[in-house]
N, C-alpha and C. Protein backbone atom coordinates (compact mmCIF):
# COMPACT_ATOMS: atom_id res chain seq x y z
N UNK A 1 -251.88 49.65 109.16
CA UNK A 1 -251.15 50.44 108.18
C UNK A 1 -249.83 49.77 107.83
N UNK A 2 -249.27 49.31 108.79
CA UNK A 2 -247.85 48.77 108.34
C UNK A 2 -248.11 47.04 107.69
N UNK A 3 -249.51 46.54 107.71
CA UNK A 3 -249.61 45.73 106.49
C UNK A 3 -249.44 45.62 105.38
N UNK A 4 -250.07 47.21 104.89
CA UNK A 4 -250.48 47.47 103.74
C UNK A 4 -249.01 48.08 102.89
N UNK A 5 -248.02 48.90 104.07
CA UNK A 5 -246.74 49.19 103.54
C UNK A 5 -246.37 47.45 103.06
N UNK A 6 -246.25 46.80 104.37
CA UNK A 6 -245.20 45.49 103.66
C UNK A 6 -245.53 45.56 102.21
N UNK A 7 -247.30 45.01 101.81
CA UNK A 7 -247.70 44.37 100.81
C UNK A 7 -247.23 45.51 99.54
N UNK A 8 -246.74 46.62 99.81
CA UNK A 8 -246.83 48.05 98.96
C UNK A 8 -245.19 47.15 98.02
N UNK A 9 -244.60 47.24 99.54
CA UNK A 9 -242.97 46.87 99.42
C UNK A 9 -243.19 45.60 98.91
N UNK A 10 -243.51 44.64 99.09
CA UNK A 10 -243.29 43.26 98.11
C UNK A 10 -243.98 43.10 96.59
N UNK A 11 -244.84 44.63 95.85
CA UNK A 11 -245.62 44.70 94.97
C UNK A 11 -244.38 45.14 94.29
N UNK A 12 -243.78 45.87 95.09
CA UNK A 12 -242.77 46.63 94.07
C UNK A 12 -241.78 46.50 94.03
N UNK A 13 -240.80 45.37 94.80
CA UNK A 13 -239.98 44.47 94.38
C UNK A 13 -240.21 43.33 93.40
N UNK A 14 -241.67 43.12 93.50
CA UNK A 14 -242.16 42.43 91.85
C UNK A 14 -241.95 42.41 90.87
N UNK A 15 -242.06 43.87 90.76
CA UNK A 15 -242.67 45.21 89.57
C UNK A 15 -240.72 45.01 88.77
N UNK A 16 -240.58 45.44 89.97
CA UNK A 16 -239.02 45.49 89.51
C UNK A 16 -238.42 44.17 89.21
N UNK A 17 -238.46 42.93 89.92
CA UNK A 17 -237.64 42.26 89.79
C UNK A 17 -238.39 41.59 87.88
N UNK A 18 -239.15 41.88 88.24
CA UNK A 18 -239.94 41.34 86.48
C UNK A 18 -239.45 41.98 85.72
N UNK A 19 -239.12 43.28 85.83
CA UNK A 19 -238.63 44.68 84.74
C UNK A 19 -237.36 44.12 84.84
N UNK A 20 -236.52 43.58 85.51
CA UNK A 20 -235.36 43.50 85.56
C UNK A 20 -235.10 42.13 84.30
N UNK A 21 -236.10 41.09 84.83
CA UNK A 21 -236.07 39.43 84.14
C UNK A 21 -236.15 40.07 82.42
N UNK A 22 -237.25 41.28 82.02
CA UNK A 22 -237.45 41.40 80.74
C UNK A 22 -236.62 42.69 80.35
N UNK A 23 -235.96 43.39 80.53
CA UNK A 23 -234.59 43.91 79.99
C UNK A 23 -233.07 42.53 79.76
N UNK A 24 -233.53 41.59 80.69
CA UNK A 24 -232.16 40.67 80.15
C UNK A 24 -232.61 39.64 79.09
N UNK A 25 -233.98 39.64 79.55
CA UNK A 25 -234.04 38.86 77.85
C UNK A 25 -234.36 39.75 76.78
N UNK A 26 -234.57 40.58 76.65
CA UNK A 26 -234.48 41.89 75.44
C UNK A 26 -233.11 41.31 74.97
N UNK A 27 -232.16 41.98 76.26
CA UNK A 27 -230.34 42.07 76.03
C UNK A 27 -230.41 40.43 75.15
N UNK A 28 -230.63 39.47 75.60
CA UNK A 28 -230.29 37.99 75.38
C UNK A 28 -230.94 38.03 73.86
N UNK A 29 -231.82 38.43 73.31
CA UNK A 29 -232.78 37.86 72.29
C UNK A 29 -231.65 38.85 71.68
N UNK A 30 -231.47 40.24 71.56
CA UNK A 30 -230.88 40.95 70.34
C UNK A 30 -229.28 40.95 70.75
N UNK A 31 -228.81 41.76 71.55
CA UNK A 31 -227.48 41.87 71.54
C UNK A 31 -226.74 40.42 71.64
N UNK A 32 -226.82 39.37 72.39
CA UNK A 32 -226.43 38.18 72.57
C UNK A 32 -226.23 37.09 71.17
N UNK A 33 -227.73 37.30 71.14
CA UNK A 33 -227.85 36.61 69.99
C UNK A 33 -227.40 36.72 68.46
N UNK A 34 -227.23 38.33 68.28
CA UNK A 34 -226.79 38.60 67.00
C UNK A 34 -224.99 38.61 67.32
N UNK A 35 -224.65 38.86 68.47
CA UNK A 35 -223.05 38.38 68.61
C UNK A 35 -222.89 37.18 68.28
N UNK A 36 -223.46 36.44 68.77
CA UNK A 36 -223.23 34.70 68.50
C UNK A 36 -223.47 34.67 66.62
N UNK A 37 -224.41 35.29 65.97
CA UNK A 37 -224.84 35.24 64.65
C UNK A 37 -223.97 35.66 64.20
N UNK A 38 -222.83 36.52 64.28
CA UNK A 38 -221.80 37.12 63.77
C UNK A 38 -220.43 36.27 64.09
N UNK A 39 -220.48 35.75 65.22
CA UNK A 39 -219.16 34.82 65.75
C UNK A 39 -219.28 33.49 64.63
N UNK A 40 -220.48 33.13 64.37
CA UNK A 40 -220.44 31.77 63.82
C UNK A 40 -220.23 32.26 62.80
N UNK A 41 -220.60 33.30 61.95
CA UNK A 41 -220.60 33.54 60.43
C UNK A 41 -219.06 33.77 60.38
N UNK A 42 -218.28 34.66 60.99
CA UNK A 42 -216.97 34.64 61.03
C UNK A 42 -216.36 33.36 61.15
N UNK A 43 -216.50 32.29 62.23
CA UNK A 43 -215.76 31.36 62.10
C UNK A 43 -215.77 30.56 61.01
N UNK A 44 -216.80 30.66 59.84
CA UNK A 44 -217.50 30.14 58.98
C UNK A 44 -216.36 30.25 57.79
N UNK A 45 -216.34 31.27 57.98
CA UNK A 45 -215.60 31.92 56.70
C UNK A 45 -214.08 32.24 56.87
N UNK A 46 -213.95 32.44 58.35
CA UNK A 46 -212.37 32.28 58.44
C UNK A 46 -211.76 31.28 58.85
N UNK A 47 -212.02 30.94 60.17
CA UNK A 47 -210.95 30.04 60.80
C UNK A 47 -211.34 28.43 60.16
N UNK A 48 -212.42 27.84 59.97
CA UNK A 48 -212.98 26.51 59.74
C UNK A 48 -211.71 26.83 58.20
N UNK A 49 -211.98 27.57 57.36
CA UNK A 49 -211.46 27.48 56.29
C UNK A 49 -209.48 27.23 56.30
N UNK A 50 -209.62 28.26 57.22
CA UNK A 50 -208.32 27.78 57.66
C UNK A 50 -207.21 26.47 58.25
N UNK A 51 -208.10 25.71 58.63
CA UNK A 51 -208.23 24.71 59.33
C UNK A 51 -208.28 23.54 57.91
N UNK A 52 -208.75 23.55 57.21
CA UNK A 52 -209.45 22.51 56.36
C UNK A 52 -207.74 22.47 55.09
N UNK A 53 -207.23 21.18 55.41
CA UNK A 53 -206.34 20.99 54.53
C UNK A 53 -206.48 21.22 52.97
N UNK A 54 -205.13 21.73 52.18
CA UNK A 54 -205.05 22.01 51.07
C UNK A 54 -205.65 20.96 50.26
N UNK A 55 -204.66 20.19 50.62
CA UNK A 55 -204.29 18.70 49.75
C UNK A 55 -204.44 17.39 51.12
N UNK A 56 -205.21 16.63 50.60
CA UNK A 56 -205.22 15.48 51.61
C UNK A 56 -203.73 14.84 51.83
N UNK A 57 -203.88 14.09 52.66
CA UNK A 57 -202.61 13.36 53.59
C UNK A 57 -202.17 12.73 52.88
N UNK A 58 -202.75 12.25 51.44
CA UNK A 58 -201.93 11.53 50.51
C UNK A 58 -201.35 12.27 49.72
N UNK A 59 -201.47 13.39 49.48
CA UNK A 59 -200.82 14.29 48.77
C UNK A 59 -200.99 14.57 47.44
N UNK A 60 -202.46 13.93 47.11
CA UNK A 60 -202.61 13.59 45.57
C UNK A 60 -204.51 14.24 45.58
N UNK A 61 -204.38 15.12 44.83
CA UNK A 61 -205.84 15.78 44.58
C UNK A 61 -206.85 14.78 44.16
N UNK A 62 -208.47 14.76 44.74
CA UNK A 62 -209.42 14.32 44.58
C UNK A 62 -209.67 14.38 43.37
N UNK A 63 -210.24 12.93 42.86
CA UNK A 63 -210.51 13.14 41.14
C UNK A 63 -211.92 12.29 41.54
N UNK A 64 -212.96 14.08 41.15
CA UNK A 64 -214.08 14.18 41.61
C UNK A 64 -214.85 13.37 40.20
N UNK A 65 -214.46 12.94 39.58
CA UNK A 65 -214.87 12.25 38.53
C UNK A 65 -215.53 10.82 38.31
N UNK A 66 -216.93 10.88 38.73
CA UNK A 66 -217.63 9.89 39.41
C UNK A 66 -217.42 8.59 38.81
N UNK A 67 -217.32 8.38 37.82
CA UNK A 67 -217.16 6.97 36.76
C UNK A 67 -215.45 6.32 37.17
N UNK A 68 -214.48 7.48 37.36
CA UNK A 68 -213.18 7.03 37.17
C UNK A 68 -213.24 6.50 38.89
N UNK A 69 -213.85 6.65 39.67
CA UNK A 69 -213.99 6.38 40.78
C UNK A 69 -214.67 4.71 41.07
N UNK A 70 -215.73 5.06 40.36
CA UNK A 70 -216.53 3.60 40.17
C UNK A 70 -215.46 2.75 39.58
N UNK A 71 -214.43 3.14 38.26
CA UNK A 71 -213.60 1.97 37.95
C UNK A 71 -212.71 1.79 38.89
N UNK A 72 -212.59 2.50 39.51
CA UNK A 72 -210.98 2.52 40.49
C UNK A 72 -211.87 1.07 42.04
N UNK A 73 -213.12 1.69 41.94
CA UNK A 73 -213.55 0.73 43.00
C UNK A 73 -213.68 -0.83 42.18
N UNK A 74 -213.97 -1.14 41.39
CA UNK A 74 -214.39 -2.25 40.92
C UNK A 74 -213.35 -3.05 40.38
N UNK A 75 -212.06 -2.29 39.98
CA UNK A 75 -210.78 -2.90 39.85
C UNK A 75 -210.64 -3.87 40.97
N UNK A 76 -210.23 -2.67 41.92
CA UNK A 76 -210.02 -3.15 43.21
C UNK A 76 -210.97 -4.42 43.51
N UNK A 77 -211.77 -4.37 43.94
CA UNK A 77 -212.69 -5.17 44.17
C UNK A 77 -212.36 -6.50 43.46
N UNK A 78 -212.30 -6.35 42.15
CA UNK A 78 -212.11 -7.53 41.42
C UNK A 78 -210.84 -7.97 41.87
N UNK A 79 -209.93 -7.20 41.91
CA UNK A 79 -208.54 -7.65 42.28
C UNK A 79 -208.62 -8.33 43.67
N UNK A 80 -208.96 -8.03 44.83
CA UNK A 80 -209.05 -8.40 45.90
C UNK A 80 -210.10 -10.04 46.27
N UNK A 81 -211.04 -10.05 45.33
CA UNK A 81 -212.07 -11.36 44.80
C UNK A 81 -210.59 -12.21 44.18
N UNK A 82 -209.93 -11.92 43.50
CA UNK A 82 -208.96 -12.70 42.74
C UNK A 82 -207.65 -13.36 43.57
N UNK A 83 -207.49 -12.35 44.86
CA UNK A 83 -206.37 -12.72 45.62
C UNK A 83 -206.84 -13.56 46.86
N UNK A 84 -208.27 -13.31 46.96
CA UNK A 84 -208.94 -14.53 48.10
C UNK A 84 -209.27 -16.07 46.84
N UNK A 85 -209.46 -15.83 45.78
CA UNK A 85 -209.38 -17.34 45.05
C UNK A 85 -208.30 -17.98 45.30
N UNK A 86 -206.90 -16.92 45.12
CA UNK A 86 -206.03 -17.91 44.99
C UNK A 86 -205.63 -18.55 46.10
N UNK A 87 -205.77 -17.67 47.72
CA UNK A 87 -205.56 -18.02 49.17
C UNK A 87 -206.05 -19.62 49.27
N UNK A 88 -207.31 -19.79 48.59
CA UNK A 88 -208.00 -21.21 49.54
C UNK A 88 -207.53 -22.18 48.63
């Protein structure tokens, strides 16, 4: 008889300790997870934004203007081809 108790008692520390493993991943899958889904969307929208400079370190606004960019590179470029001719 006192076999059959042990085996009673280690069935149902099972029972439980399994019921226990799947209430924390319930908790983990919804409450956890939608906190974290809400922490990132907030940091998203507040603090990153906050963080992210007005005006770059040069102090002079991006001129998103793809062509005036291409000339600004190819000036350069040419200019810099022109100042290694005259070096050698």
């Amino acid at each position: 008889a006192e076999c059959i108790t042990s085996n009673d008692n280690a069935d149902k520390q099972l029972i439980w300790a399994k019921s226990i493993v799947k209430q924390v991943q319930a908790w983990e899958d919804k409450e956890v997870m939608d906190k974290l889904a809400d922490m990132y969307e907030r940091m998203n929208n507040e603090y990153l934004k906050s963080l992210r400079r007005v005006m770059p370190i040069t102090r002079t606004k991006m001129d998103w203007n793809v062509m005036a960019h291409r000339v600004r590179i190819t000036l350069g470029e040419g200019h810099d081809k022109d100042k290694l001719k005259h070096q050698h």
